[in-house]
C-alpha atoms as a PDB file:
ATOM      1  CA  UNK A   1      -6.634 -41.736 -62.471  1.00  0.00           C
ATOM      2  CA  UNK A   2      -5.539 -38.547 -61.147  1.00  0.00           C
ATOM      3  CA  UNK A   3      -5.756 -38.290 -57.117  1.00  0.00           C
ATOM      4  CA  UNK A   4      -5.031 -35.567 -54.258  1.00  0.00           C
ATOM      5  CA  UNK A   5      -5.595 -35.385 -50.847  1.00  0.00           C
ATOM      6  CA  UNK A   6      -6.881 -31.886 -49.548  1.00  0.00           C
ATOM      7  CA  UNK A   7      -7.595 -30.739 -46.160  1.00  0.00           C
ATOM      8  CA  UNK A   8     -10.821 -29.635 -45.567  1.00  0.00           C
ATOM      9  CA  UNK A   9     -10.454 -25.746 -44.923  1.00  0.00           C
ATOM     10  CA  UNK A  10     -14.062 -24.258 -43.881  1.00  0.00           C
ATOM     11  CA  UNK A  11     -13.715 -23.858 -40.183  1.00  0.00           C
ATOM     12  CA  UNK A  12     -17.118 -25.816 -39.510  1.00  0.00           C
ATOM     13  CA  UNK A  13     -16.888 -28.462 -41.825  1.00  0.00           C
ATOM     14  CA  UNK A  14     -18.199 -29.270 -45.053  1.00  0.00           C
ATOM     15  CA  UNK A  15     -21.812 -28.058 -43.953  1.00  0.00           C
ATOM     16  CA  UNK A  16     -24.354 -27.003 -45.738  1.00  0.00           C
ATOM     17  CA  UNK A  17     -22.866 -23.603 -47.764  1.00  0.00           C
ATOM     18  CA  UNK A  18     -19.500 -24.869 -48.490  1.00  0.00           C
ATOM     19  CA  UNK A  19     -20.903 -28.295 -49.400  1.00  0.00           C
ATOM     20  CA  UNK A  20     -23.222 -26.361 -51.856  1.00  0.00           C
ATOM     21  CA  UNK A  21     -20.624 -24.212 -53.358  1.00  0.00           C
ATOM     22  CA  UNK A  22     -18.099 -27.195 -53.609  1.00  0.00           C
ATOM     23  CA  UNK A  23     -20.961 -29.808 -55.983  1.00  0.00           C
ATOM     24  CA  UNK A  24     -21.521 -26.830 -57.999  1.00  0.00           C
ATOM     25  CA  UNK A  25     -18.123 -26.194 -59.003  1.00  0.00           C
ATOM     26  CA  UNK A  26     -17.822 -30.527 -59.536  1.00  0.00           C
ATOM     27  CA  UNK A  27     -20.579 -30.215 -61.252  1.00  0.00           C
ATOM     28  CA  UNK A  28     -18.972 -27.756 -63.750  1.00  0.00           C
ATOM     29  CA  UNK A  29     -15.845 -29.626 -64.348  1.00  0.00           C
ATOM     30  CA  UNK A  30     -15.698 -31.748 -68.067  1.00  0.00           C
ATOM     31  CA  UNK A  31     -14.883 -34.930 -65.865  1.00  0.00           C
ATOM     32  CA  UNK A  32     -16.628 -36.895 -62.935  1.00  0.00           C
ATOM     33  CA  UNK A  33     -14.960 -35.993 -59.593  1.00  0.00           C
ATOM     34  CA  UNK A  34     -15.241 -38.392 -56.717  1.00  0.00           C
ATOM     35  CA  UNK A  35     -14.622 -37.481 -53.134  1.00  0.00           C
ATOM     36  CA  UNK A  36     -13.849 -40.033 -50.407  1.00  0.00           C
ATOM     37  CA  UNK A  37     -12.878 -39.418 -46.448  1.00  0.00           C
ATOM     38  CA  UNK A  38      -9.589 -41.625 -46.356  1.00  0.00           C
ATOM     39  CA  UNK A  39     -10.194 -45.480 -45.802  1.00  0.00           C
ATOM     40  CA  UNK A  40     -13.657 -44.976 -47.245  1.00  0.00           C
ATOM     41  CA  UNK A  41     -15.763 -45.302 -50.151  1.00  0.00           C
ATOM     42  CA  UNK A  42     -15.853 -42.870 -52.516  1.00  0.00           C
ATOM     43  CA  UNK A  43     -19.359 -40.894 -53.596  1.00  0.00           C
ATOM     44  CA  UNK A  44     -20.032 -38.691 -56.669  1.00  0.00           C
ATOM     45  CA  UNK A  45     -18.776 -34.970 -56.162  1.00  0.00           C
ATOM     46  CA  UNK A  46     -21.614 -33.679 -57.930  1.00  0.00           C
ATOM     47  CA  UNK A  47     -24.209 -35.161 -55.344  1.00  0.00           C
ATOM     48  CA  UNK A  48     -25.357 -32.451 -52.434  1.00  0.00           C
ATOM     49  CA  UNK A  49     -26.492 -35.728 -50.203  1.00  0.00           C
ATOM     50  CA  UNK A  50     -23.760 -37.503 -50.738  1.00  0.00           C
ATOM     51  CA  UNK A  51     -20.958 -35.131 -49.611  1.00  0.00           C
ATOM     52  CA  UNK A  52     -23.033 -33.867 -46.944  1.00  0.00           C
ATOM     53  CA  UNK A  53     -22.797 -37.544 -46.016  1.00  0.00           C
ATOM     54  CA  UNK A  54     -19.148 -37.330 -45.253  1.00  0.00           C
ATOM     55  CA  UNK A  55     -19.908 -34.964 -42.740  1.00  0.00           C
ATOM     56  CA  UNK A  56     -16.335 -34.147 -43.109  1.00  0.00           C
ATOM     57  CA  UNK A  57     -14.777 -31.755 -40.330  1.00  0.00           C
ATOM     58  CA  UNK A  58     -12.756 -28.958 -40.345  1.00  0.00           C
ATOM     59  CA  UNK A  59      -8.936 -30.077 -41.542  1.00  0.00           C
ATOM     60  CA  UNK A  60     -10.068 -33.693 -41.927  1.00  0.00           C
ATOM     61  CA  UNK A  61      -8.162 -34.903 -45.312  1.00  0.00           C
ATOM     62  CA  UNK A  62     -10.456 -35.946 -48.303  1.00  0.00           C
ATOM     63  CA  UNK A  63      -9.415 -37.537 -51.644  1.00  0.00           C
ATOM     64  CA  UNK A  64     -10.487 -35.931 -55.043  1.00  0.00           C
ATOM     65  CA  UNK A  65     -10.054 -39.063 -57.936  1.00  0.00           C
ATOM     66  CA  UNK A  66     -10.908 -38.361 -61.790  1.00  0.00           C
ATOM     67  CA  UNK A  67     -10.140 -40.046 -64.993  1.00  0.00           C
ATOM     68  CA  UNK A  68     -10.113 -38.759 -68.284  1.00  0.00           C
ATOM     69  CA  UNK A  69      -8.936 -35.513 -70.341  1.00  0.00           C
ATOM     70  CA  UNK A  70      -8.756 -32.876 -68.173  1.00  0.00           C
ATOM     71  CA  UNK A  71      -9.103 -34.873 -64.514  1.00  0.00           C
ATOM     72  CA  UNK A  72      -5.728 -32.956 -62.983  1.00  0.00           C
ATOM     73  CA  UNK A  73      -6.924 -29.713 -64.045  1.00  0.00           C
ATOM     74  CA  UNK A  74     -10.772 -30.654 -62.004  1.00  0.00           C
ATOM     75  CA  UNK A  75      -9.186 -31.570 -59.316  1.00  0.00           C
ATOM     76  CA  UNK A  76      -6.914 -29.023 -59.028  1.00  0.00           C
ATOM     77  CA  UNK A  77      -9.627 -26.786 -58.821  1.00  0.00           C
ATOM     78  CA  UNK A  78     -11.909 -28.545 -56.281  1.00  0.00           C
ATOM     79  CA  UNK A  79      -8.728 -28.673 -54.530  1.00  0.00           C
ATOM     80  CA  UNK A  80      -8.017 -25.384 -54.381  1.00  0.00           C
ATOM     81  CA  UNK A  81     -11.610 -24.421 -53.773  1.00  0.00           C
ATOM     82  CA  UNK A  82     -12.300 -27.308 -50.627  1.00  0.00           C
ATOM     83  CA  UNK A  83      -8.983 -26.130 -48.903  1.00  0.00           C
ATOM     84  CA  UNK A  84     -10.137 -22.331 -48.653  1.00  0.00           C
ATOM     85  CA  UNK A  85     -12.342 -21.247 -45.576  1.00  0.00           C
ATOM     86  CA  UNK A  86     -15.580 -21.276 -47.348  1.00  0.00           C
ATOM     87  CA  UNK A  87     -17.614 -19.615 -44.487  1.00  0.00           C
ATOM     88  CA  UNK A  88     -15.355 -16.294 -45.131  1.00  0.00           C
ATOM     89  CA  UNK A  89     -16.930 -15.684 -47.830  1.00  0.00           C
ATOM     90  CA  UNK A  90     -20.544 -15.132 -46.165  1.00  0.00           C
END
């Protein structure tokens, strides 16, 4: 299992829009992403309701987890993507 915690970078959380563009990329990546506020369960990346769920907050951490060929590469880019200011891009 490949894991990395990323700080959440959109200044008002993972809302609506950045939540949106965030499942879309997971849901383009060869492997099942999971995404998990830390000490908690973690749901299915490619689920809207379930990351809007987290109702995560602006710099709160989250952990990205895959497993199989190709997982770093995924996460590295939902990593990359979750820690940019998503609402900048309006």
């Amino acid at each position: 299992m490949y894991q990395r915690t990323v700080s959440v970078g959109s200044r008002s959380g993972l809302h609506a829009r950045p939540a949106s563009l965030f499942v879309q990329a997971a849901a383009r990546q060869p492997v099942k992403v999971s995404v998990a506020r830390d000490g908690h369960d973690p749901v299915d990346a490619r689920s809207m309701l379930s990351v809007l769920a987290l109702a995560a907050q602006h710099g709160e951490a989250l952990v990205l987890s895959a497993v199989g060929a190709g997982a770093p590469e995924a996460v590295e880019e939902l990593a990359t993507l979750l820690a940019q200011d998503l609402d900048a891009k309006a």
